[in-house]
N, C-alpha and C. Protein backbone atom coordinates (compact mmCIF):
# COMPACT_ATOMS: atom_id res chain seq x y z
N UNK A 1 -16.59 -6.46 -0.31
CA UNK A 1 -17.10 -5.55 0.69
C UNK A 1 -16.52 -4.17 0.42
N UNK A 2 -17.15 -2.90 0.59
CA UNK A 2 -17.20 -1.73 0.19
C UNK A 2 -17.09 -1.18 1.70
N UNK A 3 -16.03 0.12 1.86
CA UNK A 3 -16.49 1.09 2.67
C UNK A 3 -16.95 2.11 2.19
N UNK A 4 -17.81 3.33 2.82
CA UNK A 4 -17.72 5.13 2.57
C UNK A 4 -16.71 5.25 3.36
N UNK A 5 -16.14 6.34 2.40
CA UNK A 5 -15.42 7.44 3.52
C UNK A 5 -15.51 8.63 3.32
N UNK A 6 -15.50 8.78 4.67
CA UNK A 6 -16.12 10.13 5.12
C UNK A 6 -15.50 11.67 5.16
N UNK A 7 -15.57 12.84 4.78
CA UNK A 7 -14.32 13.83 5.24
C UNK A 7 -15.25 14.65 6.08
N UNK A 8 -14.31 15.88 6.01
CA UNK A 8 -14.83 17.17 6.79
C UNK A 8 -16.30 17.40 6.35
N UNK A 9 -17.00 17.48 5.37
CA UNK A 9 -17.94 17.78 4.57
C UNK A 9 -19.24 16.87 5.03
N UNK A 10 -18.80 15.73 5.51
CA UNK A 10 -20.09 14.78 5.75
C UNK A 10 -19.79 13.21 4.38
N UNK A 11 -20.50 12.76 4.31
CA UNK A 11 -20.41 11.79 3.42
C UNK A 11 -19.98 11.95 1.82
N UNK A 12 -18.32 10.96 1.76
CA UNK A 12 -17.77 11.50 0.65
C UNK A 12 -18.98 10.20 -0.46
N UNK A 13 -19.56 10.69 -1.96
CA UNK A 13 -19.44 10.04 -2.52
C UNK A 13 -19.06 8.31 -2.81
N UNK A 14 -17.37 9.04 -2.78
CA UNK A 14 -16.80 8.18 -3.45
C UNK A 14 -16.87 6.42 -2.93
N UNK A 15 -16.71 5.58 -2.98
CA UNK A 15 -16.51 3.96 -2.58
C UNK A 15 -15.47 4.23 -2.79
N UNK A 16 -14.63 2.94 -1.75
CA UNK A 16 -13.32 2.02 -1.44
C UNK A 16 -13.68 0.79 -1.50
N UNK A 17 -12.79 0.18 -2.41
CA UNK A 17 -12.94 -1.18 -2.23
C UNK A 17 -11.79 -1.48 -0.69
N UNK A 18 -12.64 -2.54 0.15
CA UNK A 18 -11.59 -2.67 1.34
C UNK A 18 -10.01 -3.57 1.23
N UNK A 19 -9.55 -2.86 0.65
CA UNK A 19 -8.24 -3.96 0.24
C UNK A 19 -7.15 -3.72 0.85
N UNK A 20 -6.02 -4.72 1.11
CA UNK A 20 -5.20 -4.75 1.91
C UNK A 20 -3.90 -4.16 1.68
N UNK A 21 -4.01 -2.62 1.66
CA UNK A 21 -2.99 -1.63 1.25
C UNK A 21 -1.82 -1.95 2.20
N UNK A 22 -0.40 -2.36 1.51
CA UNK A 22 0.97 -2.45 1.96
C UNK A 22 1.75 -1.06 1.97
N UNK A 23 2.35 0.08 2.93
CA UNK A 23 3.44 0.33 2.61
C UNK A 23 4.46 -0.22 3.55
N UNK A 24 5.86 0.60 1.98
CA UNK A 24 6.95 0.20 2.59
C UNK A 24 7.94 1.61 2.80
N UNK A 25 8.05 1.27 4.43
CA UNK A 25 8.53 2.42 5.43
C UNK A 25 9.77 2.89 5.92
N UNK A 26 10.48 3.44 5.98
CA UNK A 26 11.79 3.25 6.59
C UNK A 26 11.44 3.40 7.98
N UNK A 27 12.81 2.60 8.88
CA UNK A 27 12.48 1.60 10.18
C UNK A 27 13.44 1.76 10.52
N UNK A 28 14.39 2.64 11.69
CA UNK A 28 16.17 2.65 11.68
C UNK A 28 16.64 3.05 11.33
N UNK A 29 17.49 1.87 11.12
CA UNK A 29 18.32 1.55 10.16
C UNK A 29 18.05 1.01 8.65
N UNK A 30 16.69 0.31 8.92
CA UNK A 30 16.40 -0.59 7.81
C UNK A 30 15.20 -0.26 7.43
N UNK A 31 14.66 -1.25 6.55
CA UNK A 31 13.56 -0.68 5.91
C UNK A 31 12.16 -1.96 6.19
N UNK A 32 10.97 -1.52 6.13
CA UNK A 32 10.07 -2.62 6.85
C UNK A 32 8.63 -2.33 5.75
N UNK A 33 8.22 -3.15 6.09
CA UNK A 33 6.86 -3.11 5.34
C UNK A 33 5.35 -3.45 5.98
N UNK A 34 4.27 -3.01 6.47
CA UNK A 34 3.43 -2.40 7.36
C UNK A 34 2.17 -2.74 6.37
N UNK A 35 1.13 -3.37 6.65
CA UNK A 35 -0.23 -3.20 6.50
C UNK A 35 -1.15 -1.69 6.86
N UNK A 36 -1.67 -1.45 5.87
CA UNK A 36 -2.24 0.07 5.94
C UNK A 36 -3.20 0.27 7.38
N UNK A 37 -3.23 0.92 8.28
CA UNK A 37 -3.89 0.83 9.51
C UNK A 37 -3.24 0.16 10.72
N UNK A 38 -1.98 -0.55 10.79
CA UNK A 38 -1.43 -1.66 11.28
C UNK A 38 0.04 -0.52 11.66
N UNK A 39 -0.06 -0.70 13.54
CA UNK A 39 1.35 -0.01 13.79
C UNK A 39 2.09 -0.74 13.85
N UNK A 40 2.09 -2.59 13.68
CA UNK A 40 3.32 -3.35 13.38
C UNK A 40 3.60 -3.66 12.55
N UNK A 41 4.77 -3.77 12.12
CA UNK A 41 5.19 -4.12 10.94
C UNK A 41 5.23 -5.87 10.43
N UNK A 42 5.20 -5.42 9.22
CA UNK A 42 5.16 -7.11 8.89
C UNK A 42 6.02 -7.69 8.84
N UNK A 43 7.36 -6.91 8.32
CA UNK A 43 8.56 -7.55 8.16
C UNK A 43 9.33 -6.50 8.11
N UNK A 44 11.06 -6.59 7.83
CA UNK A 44 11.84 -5.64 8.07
C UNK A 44 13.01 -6.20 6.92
N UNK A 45 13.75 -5.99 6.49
CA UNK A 45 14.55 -5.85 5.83
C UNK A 45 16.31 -4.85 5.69
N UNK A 46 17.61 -5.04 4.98
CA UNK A 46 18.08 -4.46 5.53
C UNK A 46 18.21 -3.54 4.00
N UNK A 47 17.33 -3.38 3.23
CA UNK A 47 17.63 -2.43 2.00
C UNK A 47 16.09 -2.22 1.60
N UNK A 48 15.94 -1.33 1.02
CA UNK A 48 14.48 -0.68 0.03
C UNK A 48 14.33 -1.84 -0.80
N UNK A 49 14.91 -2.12 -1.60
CA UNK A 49 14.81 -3.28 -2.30
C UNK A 49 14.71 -4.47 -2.08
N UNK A 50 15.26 -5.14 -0.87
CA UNK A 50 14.22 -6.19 -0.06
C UNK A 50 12.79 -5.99 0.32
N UNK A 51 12.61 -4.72 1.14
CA UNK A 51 11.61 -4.52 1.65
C UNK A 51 10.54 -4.41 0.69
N UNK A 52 10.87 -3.55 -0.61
CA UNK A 52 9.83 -4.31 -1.87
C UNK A 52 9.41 -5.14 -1.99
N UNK A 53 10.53 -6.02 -2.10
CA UNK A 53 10.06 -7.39 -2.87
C UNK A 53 9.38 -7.90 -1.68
N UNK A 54 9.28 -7.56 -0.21
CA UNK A 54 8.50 -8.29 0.63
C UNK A 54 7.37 -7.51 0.85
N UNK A 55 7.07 -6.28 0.57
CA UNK A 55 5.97 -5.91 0.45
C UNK A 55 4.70 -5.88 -0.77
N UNK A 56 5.45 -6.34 -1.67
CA UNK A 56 4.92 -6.46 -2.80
C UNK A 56 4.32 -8.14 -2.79
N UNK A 57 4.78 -8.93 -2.33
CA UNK A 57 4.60 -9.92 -2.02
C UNK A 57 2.76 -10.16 -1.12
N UNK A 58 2.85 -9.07 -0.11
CA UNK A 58 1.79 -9.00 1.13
C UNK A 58 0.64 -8.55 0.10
N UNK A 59 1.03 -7.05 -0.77
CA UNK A 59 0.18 -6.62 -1.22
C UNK A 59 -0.76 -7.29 -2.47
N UNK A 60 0.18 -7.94 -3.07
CA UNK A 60 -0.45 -9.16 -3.69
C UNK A 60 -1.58 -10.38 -3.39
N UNK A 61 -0.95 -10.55 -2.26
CA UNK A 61 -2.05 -11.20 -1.71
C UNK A 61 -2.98 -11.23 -1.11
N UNK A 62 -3.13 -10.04 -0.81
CA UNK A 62 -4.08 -9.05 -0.15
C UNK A 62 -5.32 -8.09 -1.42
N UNK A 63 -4.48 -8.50 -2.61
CA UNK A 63 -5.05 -7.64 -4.05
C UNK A 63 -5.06 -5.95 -3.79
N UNK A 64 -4.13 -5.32 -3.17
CA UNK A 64 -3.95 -4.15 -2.45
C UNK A 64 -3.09 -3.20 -2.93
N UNK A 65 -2.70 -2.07 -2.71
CA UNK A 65 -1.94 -1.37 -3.44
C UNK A 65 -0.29 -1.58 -2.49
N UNK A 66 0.81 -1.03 -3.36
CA UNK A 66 1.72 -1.16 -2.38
C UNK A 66 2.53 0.66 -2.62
N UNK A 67 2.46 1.08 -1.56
CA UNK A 67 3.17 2.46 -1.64
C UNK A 67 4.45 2.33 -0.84
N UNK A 68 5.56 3.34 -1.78
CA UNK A 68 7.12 3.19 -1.62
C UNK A 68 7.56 4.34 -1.08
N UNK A 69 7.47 4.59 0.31
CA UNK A 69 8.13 5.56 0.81
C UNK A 69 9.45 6.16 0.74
N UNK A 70 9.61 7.06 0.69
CA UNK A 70 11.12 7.89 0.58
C UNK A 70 11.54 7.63 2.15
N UNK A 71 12.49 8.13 2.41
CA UNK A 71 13.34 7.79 3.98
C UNK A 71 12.60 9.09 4.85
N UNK A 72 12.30 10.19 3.99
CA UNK A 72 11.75 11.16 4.64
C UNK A 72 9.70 11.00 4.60
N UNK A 73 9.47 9.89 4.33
CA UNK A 73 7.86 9.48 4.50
C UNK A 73 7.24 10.04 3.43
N UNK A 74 7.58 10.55 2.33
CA UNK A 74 6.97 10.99 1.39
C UNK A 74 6.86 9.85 0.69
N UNK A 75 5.41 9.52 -0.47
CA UNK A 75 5.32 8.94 -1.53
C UNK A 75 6.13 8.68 -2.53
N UNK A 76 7.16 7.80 -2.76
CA UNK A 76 7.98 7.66 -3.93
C UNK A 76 7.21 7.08 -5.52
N UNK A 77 6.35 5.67 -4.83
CA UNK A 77 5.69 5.21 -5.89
C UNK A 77 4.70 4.72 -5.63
N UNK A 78 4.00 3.73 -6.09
CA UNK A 78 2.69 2.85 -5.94
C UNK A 78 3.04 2.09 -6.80
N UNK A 79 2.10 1.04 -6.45
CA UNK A 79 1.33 0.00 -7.74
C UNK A 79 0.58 -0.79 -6.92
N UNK A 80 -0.33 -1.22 -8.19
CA UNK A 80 -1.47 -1.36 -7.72
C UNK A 80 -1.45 -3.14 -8.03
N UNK A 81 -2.57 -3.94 -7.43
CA UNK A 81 -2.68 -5.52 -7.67
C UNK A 81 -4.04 -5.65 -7.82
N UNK A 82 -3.83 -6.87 -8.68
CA UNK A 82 -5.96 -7.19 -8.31
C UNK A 82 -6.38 -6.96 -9.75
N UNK A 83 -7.65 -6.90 -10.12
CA UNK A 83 -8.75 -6.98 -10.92
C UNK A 83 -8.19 -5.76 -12.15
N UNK A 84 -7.13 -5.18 -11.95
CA UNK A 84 -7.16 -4.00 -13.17
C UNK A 84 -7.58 -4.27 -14.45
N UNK A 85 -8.36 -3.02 -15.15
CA UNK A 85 -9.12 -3.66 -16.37
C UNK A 85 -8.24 -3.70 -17.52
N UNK A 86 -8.36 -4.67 -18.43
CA UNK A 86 -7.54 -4.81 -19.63
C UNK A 86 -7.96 -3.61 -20.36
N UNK A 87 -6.43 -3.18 -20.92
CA UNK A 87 -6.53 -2.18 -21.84
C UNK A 87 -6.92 -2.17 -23.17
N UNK A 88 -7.88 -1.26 -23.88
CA UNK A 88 -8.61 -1.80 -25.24
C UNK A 88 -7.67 -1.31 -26.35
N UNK A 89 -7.40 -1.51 -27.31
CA UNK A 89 -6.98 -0.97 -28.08
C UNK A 89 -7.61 0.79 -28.61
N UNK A 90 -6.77 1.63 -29.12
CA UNK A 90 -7.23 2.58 -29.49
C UNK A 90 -7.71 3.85 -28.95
């Protein structure tokens, strides 16, 4: 299943595949990991590096991307799960 999305302009082009984007947020003290659209969290953790490995976990199974927030909400990293195409030689 496909969404559009839409901006200021009227109808973007582009397709989304609807997939179950994970980030992982700082929460506290600790660190948590959140379904994209979703104000609860899925889980919580007491380091970045738990909260990875448990968000990476969701996003997996979801075939979704997982984004790694800094403590200040900025983008640290991504990666992506799912169907990526094999790379050809050359």
């Amino acid at each position: 299943m496909v969404r559009r999305v839409k901006d200021e302009a009227g109808f973007n082009p582009r397709i989304m595949p609807n997939k179950k984007n994970v980030h992982v947020v700082k929460h506290g003290e600790d660190w948590a990991w959140r379904r994209e659209g979703s104000s609860r969290v899925s889980g919580i953790a007491p380091t970045q590096a738990d909260a990875i490995k448990g968000g990476r976990q969701a996003s997996r199974a979801g075939k979704g991307e997982l984004f790694i927030h800094r403590p200040d909400g900025r983008i640290r990293d991504r990666d992506s799960h799912g169907n990526d195409p094999t790379t050809s030689p050359g």
